[in-house]
Each structure stands twice: as C-alpha cells, then as structure tokens.
PDB file of N, CA and C in Angstrom:
ATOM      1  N   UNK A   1       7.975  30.385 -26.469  1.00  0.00           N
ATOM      2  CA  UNK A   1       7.448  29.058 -26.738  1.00  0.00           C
ATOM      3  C   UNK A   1       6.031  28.936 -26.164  1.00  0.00           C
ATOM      4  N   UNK A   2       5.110  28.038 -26.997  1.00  0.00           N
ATOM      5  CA  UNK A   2       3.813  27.669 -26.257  1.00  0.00           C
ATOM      6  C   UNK A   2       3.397  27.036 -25.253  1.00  0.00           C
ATOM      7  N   UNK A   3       2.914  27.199 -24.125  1.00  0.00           N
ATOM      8  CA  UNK A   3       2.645  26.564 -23.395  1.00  0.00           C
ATOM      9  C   UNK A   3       2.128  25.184 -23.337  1.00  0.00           C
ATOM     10  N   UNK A   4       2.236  24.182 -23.477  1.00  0.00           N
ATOM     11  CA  UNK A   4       1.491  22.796 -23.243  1.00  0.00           C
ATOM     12  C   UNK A   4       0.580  22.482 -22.470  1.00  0.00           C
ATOM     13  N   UNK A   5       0.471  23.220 -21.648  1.00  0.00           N
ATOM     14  CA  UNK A   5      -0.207  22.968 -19.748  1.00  0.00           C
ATOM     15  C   UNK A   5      -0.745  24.683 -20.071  1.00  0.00           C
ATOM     16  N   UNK A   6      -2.009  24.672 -19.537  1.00  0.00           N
ATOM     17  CA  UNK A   6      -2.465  26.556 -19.539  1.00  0.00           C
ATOM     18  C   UNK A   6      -3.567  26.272 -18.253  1.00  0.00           C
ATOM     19  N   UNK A   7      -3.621  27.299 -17.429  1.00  0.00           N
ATOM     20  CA  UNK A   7      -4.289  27.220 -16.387  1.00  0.00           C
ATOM     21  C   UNK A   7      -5.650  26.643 -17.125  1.00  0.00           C
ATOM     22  N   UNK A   8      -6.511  26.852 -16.065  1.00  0.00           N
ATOM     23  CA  UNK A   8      -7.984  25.609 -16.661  1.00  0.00           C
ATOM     24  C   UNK A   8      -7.881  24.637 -16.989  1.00  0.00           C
ATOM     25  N   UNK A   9      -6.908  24.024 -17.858  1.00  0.00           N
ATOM     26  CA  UNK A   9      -6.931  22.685 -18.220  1.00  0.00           C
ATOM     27  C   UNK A   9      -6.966  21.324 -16.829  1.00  0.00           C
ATOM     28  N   UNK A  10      -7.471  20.431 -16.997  1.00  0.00           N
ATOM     29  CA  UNK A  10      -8.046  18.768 -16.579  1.00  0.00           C
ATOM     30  C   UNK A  10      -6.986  18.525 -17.220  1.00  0.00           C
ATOM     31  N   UNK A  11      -5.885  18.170 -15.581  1.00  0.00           N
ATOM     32  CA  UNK A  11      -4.771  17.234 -15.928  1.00  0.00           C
ATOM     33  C   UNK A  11      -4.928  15.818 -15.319  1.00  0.00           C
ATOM     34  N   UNK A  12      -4.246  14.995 -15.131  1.00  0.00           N
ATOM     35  CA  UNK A  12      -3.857  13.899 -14.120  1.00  0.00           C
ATOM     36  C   UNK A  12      -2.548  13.429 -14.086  1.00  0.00           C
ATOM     37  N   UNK A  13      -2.310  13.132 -13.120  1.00  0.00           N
ATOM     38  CA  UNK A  13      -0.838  13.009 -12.215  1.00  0.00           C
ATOM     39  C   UNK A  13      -0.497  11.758 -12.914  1.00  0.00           C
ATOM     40  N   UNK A  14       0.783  11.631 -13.357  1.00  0.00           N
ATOM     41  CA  UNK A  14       1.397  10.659 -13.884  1.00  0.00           C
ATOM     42  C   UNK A  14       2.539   9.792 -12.700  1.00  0.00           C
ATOM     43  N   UNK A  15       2.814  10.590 -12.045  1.00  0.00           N
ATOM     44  CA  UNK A  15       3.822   9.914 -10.567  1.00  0.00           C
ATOM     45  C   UNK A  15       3.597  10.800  -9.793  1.00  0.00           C
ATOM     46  N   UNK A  16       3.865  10.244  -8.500  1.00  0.00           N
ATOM     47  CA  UNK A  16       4.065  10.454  -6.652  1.00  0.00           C
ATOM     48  C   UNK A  16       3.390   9.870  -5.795  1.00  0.00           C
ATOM     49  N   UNK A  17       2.717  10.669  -5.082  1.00  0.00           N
ATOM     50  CA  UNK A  17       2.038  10.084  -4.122  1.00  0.00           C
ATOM     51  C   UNK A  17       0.875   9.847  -4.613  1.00  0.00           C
ATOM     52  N   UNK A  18       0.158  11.130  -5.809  1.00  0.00           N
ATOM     53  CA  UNK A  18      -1.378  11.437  -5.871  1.00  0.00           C
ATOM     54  C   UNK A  18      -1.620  10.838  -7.409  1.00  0.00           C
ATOM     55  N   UNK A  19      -0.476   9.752  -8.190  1.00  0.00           N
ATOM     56  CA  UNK A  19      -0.553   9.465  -9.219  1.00  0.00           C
ATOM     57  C   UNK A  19      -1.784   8.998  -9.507  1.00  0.00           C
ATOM     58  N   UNK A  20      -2.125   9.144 -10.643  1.00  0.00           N
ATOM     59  CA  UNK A  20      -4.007   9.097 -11.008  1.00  0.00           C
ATOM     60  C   UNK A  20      -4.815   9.451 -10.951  1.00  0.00           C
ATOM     61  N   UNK A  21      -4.372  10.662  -9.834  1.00  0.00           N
ATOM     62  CA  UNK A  21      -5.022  11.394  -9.407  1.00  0.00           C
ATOM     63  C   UNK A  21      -5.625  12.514 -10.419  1.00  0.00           C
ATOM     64  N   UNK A  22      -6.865  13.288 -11.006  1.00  0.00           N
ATOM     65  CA  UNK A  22      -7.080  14.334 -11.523  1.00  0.00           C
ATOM     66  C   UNK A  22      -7.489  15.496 -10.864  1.00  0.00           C
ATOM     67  N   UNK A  23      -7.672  16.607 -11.613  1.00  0.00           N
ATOM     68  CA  UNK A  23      -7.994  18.011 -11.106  1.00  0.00           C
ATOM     69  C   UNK A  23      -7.472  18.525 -12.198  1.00  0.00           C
ATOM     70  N   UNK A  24      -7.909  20.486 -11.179  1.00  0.00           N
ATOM     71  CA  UNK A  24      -8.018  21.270 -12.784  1.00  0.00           C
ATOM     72  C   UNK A  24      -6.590  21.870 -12.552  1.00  0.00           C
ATOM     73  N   UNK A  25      -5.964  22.398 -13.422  1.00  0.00           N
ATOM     74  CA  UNK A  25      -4.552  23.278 -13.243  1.00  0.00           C
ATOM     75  C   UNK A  25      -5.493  25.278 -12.697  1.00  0.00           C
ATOM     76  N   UNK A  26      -4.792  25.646 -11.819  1.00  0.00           N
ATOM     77  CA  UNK A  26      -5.503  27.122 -11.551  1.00  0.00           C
ATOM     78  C   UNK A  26      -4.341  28.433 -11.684  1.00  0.00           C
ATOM     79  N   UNK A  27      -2.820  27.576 -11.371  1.00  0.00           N
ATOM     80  CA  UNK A  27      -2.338  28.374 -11.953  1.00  0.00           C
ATOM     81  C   UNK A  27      -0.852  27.736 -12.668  1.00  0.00           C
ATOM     82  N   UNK A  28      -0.107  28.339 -13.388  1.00  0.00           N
ATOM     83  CA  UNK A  28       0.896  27.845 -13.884  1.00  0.00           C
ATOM     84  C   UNK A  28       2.281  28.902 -14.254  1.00  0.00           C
ATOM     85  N   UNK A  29       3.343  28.055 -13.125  1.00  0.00           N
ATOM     86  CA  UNK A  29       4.844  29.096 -13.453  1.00  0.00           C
ATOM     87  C   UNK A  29       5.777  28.613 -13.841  1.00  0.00           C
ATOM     88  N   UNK A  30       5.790  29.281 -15.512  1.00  0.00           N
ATOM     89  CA  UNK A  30       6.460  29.130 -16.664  1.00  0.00           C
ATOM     90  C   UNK A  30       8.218  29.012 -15.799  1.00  0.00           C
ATOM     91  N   UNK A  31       8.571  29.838 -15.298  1.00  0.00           N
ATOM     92  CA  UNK A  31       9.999  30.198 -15.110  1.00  0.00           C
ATOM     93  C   UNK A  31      10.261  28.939 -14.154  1.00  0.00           C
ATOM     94  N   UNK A  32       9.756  28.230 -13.571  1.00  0.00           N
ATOM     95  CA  UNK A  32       9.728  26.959 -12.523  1.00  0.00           C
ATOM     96  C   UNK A  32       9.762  25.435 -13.189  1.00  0.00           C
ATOM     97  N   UNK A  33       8.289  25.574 -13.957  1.00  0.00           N
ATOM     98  CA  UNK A  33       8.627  24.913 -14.824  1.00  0.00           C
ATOM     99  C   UNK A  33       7.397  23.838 -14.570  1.00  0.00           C
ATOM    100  N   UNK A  34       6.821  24.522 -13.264  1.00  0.00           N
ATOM    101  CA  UNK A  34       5.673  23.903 -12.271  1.00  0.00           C
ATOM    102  C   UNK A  34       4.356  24.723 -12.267  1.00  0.00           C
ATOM    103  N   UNK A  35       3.308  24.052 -11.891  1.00  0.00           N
ATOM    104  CA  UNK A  35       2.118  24.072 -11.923  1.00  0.00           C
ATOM    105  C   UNK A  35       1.244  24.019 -10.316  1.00  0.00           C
ATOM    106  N   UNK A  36       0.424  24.562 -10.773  1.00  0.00           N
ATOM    107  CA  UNK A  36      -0.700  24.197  -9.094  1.00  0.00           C
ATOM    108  C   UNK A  36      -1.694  24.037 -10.099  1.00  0.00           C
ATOM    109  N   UNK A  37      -2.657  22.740  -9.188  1.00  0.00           N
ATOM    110  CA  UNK A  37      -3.179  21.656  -9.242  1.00  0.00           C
ATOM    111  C   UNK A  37      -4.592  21.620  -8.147  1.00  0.00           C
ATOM    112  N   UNK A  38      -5.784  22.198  -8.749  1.00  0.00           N
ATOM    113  CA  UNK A  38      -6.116  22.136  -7.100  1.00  0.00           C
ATOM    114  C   UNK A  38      -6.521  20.679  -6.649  1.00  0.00           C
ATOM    115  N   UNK A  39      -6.536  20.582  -5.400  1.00  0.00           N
ATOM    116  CA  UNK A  39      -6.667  19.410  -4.627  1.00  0.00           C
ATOM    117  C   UNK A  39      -5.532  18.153  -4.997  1.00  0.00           C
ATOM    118  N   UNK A  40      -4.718  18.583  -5.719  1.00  0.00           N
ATOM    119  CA  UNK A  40      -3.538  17.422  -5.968  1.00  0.00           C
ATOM    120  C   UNK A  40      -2.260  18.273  -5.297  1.00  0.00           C
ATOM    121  N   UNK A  41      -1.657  17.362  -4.479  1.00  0.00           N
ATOM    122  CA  UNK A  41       0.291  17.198  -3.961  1.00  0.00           C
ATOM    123  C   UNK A  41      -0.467  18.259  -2.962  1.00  0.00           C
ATOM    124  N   UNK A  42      -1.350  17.581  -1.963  1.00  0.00           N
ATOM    125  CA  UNK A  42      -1.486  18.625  -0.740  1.00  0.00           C
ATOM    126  C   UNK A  42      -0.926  18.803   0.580  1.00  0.00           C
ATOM    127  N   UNK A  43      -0.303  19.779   1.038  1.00  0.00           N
ATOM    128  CA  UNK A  43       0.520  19.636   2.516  1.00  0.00           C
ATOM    129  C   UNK A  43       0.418  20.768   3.184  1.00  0.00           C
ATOM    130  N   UNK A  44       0.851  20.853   4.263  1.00  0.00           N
ATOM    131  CA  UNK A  44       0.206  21.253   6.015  1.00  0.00           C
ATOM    132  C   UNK A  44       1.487  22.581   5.834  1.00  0.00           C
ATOM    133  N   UNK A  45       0.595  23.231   6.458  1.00  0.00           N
ATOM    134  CA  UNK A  45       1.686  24.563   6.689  1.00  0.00           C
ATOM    135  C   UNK A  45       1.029  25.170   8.114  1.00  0.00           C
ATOM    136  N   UNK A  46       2.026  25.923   8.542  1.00  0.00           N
ATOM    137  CA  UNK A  46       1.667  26.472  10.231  1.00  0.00           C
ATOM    138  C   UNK A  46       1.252  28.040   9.190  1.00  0.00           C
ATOM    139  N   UNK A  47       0.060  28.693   9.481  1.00  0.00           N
ATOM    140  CA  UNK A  47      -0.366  29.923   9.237  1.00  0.00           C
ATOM    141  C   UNK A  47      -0.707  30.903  10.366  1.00  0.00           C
ATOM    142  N   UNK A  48       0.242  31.762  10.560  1.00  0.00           N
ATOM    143  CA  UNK A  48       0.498  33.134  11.613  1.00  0.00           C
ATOM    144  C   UNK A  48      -1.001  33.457  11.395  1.00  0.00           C
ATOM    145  N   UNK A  49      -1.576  34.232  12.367  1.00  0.00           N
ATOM    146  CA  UNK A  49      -2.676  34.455  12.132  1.00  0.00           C
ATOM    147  C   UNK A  49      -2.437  36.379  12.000  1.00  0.00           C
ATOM    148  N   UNK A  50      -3.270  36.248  11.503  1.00  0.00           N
ATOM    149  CA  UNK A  50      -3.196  37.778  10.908  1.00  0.00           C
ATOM    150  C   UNK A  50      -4.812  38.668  11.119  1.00  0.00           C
ATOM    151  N   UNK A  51      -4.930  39.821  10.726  1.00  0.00           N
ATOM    152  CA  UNK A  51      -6.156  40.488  10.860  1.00  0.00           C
ATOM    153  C   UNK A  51      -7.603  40.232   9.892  1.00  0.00           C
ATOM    154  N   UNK A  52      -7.240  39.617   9.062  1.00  0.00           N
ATOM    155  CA  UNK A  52      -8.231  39.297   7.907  1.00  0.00           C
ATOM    156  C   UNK A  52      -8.048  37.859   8.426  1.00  0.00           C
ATOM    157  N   UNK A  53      -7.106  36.231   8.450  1.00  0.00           N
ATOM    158  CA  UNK A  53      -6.808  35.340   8.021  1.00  0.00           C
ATOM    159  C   UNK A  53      -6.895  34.887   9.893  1.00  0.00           C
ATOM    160  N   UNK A  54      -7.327  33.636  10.229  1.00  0.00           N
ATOM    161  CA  UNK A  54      -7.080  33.005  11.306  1.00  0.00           C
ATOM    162  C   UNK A  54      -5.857  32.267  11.091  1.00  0.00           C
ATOM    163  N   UNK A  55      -4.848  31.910  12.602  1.00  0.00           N
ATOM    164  CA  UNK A  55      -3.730  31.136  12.416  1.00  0.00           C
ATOM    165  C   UNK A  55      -4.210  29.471  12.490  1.00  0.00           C
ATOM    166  N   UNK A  56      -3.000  28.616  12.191  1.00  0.00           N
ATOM    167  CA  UNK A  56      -3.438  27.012  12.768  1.00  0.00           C
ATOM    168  C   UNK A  56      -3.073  26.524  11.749  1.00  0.00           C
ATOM    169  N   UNK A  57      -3.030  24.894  11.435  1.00  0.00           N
ATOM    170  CA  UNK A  57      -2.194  24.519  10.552  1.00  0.00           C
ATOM    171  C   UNK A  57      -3.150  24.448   9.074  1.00  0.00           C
ATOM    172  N   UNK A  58      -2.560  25.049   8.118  1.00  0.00           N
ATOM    173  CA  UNK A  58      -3.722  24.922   7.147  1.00  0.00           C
ATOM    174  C   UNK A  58      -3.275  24.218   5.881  1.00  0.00           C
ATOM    175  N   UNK A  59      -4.383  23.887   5.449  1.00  0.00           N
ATOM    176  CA  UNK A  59      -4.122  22.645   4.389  1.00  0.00           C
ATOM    177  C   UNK A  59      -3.608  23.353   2.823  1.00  0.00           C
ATOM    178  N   UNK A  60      -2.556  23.592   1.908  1.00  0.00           N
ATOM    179  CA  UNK A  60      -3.053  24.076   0.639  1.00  0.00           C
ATOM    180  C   UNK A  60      -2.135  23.685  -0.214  1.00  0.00           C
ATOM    181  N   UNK A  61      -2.585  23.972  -1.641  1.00  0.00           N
ATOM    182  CA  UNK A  61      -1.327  22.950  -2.686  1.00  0.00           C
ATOM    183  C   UNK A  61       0.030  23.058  -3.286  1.00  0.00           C
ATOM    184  N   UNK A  62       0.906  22.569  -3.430  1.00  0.00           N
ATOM    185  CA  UNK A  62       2.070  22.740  -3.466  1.00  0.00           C
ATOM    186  C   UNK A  62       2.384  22.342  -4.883  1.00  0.00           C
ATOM    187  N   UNK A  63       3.476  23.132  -5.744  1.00  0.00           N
ATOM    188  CA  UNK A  63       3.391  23.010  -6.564  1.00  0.00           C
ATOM    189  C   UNK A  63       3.763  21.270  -7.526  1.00  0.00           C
ATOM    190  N   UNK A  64       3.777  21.300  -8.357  1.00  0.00           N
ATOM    191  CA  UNK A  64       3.931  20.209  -8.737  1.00  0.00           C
ATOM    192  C   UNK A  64       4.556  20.142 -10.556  1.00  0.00           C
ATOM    193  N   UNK A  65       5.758  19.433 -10.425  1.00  0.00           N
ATOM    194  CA  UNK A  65       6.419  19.692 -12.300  1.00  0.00           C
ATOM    195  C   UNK A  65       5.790  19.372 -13.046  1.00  0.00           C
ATOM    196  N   UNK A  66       6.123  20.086 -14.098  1.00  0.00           N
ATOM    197  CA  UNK A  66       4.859  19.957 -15.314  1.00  0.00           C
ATOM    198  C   UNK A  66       5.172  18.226 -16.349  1.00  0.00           C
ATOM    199  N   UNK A  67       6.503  18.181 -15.978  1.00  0.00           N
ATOM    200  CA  UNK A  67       6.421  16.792 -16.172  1.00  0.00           C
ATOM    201  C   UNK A  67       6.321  15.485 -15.614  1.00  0.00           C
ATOM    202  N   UNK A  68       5.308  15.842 -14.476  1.00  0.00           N
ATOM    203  CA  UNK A  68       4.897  14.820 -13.718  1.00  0.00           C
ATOM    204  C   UNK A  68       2.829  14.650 -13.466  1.00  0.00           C
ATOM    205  N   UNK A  69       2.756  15.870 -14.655  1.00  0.00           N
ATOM    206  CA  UNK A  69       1.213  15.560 -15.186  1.00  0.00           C
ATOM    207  C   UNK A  69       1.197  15.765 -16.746  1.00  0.00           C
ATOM    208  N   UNK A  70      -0.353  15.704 -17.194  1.00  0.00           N
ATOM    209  CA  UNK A  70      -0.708  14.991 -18.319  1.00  0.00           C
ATOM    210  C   UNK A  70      -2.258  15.333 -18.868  1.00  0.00           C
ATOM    211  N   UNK A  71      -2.433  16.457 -20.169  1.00  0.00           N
ATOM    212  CA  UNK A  71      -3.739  16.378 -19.807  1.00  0.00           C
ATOM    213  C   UNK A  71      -4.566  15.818 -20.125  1.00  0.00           C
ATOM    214  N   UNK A  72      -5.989  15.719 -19.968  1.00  0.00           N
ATOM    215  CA  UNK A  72      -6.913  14.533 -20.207  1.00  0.00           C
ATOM    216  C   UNK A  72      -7.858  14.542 -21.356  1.00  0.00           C
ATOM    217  N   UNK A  73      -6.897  13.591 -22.094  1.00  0.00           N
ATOM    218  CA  UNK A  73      -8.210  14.077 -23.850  1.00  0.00           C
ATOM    219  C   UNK A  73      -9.695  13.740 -23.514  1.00  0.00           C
ATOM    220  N   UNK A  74      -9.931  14.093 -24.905  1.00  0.00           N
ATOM    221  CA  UNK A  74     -11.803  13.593 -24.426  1.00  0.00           C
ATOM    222  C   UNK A  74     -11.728  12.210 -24.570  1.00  0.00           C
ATOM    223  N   UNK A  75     -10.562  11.372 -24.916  1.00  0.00           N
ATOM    224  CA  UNK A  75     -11.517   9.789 -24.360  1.00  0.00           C
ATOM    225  C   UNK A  75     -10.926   9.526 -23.089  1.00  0.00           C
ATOM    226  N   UNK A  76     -10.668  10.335 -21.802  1.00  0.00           N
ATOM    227  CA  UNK A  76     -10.697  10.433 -20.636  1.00  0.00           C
ATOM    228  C   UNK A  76      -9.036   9.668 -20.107  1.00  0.00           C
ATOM    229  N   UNK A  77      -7.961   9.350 -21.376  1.00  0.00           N
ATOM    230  CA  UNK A  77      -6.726   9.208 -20.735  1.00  0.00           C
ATOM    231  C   UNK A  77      -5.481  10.138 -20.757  1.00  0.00           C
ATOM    232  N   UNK A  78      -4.793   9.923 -20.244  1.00  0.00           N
ATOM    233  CA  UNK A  78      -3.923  11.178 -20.298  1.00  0.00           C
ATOM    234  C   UNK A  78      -3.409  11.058 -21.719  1.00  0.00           C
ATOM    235  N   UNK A  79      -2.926  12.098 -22.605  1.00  0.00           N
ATOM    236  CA  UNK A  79      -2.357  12.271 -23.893  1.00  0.00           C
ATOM    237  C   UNK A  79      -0.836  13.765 -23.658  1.00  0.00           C
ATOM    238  N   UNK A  80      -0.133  13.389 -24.563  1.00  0.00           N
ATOM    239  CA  UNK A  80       0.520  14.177 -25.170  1.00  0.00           C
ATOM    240  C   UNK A  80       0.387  15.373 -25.970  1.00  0.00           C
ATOM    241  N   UNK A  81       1.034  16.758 -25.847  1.00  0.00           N
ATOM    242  CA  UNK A  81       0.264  17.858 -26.266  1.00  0.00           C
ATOM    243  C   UNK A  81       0.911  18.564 -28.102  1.00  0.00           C
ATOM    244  N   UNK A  82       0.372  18.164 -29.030  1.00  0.00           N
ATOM    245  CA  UNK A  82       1.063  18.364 -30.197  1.00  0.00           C
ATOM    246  C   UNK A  82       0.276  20.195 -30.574  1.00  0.00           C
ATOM    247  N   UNK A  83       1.540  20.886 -31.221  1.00  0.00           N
ATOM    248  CA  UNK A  83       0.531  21.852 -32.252  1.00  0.00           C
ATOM    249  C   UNK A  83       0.305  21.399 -33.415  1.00  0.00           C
ATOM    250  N   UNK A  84      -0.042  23.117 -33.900  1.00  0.00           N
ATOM    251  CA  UNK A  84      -0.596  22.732 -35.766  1.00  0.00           C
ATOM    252  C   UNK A  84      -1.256  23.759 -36.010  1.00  0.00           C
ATOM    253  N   UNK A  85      -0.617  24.319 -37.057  1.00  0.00           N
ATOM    254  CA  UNK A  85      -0.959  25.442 -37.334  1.00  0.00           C
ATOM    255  C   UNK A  85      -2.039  25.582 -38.731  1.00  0.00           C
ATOM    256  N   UNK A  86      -3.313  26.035 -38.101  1.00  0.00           N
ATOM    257  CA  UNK A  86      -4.827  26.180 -39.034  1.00  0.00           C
ATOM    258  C   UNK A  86      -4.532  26.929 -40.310  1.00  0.00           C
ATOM    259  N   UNK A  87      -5.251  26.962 -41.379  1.00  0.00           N
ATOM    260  CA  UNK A  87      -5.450  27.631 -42.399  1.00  0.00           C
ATOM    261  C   UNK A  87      -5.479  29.116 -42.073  1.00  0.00           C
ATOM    262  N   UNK A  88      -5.952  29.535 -41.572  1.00  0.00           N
ATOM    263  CA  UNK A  88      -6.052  30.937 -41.335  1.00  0.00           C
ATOM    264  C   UNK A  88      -4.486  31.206 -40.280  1.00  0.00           C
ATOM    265  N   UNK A  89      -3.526  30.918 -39.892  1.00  0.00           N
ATOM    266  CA  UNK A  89      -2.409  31.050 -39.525  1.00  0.00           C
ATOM    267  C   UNK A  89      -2.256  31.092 -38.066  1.00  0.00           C
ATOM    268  N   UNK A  90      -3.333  30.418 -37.728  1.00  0.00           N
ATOM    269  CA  UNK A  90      -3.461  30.445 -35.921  1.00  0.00           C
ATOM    270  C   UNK A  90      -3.058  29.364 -35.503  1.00  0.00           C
ATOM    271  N   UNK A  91      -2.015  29.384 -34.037  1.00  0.00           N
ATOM    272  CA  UNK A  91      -1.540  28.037 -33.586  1.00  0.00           C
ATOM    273  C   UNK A  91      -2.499  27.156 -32.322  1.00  0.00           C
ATOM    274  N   UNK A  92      -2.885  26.142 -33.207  1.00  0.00           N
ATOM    275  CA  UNK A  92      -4.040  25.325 -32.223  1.00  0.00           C
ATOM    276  C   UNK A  92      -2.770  24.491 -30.962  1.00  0.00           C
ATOM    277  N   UNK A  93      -3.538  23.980 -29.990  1.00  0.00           N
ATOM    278  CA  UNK A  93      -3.198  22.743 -29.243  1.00  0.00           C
ATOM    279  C   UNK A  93      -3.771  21.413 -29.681  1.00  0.00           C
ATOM    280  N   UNK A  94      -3.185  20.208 -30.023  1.00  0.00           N
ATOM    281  CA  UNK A  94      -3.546  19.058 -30.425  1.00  0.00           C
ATOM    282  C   UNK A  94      -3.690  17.696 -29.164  1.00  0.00           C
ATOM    283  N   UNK A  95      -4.328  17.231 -29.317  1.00  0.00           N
ATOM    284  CA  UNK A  95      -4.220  15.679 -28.193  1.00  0.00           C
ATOM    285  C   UNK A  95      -3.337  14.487 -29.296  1.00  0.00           C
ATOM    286  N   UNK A  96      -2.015  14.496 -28.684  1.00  0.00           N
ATOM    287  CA  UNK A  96      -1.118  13.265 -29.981  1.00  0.00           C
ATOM    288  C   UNK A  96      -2.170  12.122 -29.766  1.00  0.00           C
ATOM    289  N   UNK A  97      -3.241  11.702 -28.815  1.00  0.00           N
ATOM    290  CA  UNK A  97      -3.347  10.070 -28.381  1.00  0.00           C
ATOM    291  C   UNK A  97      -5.037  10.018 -29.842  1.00  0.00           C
ATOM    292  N   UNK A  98      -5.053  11.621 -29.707  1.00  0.00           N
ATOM    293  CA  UNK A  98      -7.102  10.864 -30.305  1.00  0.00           C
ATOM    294  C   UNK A  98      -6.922  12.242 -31.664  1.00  0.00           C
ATOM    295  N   UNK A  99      -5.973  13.712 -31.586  1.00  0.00           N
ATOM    296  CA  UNK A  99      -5.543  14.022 -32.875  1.00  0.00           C
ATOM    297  C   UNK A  99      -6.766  15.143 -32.435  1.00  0.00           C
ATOM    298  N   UNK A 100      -7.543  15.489 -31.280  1.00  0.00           N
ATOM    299  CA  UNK A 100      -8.452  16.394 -31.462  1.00  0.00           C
ATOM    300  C   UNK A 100      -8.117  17.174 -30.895  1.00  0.00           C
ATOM    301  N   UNK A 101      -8.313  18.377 -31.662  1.00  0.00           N
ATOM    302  CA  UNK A 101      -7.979  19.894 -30.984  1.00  0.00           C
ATOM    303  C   UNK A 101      -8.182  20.194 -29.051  1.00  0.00           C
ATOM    304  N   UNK A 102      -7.480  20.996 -28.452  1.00  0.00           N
ATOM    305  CA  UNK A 102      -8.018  21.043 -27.199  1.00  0.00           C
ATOM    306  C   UNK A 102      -8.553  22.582 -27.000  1.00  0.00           C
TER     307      UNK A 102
END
C-alpha cells in the first residue's frame, strides 16, 4: 500500500499536547504505524555518556501516530491525502481539501 505521510513532508498535529503545532516529518515507521516529527511530541531522556556522545539529560523526538497528524496543502490547512492515477500510469498523491497534486 502507498504511503500517505513520506518523510519530508510539512505536517501539523491534529491532537495532544503540540496540537497545531507544524514541522517537517524526517522519518517514518510503516510497521508502527508512527512517524518522527522534528521539533514536535518532545521529551527528556537520561543519555549514558559514551566516547563520541556526552552524557546528561537530552532533549529528542518521540514518535508520534500517523493518525494524529495531517499534511499541509498549499492553502496552508491541514487536508486529507487522496490518489489518482495519471495518464501515463503513474500513481500521484492528491490534497482531498484544494484537489492539488503533492
């Protein structure tokens, strides 16, 4: 099946804490069902310090379900992700809210 959500894409948070929040997606796991988000759903972890890496509590993002974001058409609100398959037999991504390719 196609993905709806693909890393790079400008989502925004539809519920939690960071709802409304936007950012870009950097990575995305299909088998989870979840996404990372940078700078959105951020929390504190204790980091061992290691030979390359200093220890102390460090800040980084946690994942977040793919149905609890949304990505952002070009008239800047969140939309729904439709296909559609082109003349030449290739499967596009659609925005359901404005109908323009993404």
């Amino acid at each position: 099946m196609a993905a709806k959500i693909r890393k790079g894409d400008k989502v925004v948070v539809l519920t939690g804490r960071d709802k409304g929040r936007t950012g870009e997606v950097f990575e995305v796991r299909p088998a989870e069902g979840r996404a990372l988000v940078r700078g959105i759903n951020m929390v504190k972890r204790h980091q061992k310090q290691t030979p390359n890496q200093e220890g102390g509590i460090i800040s980084k993002e946690s994942p977040i379900h793919l149905s609890n974001i949304a990505i952002v058409g070009s008239d800047g609100k969140p939309t729904r992700v439709g296909f559609k398959i082109q003349a030449d037999g290739k499967k596009v991504r659609i925005a359901k809210r404005t109908g323009a390719e993404i």
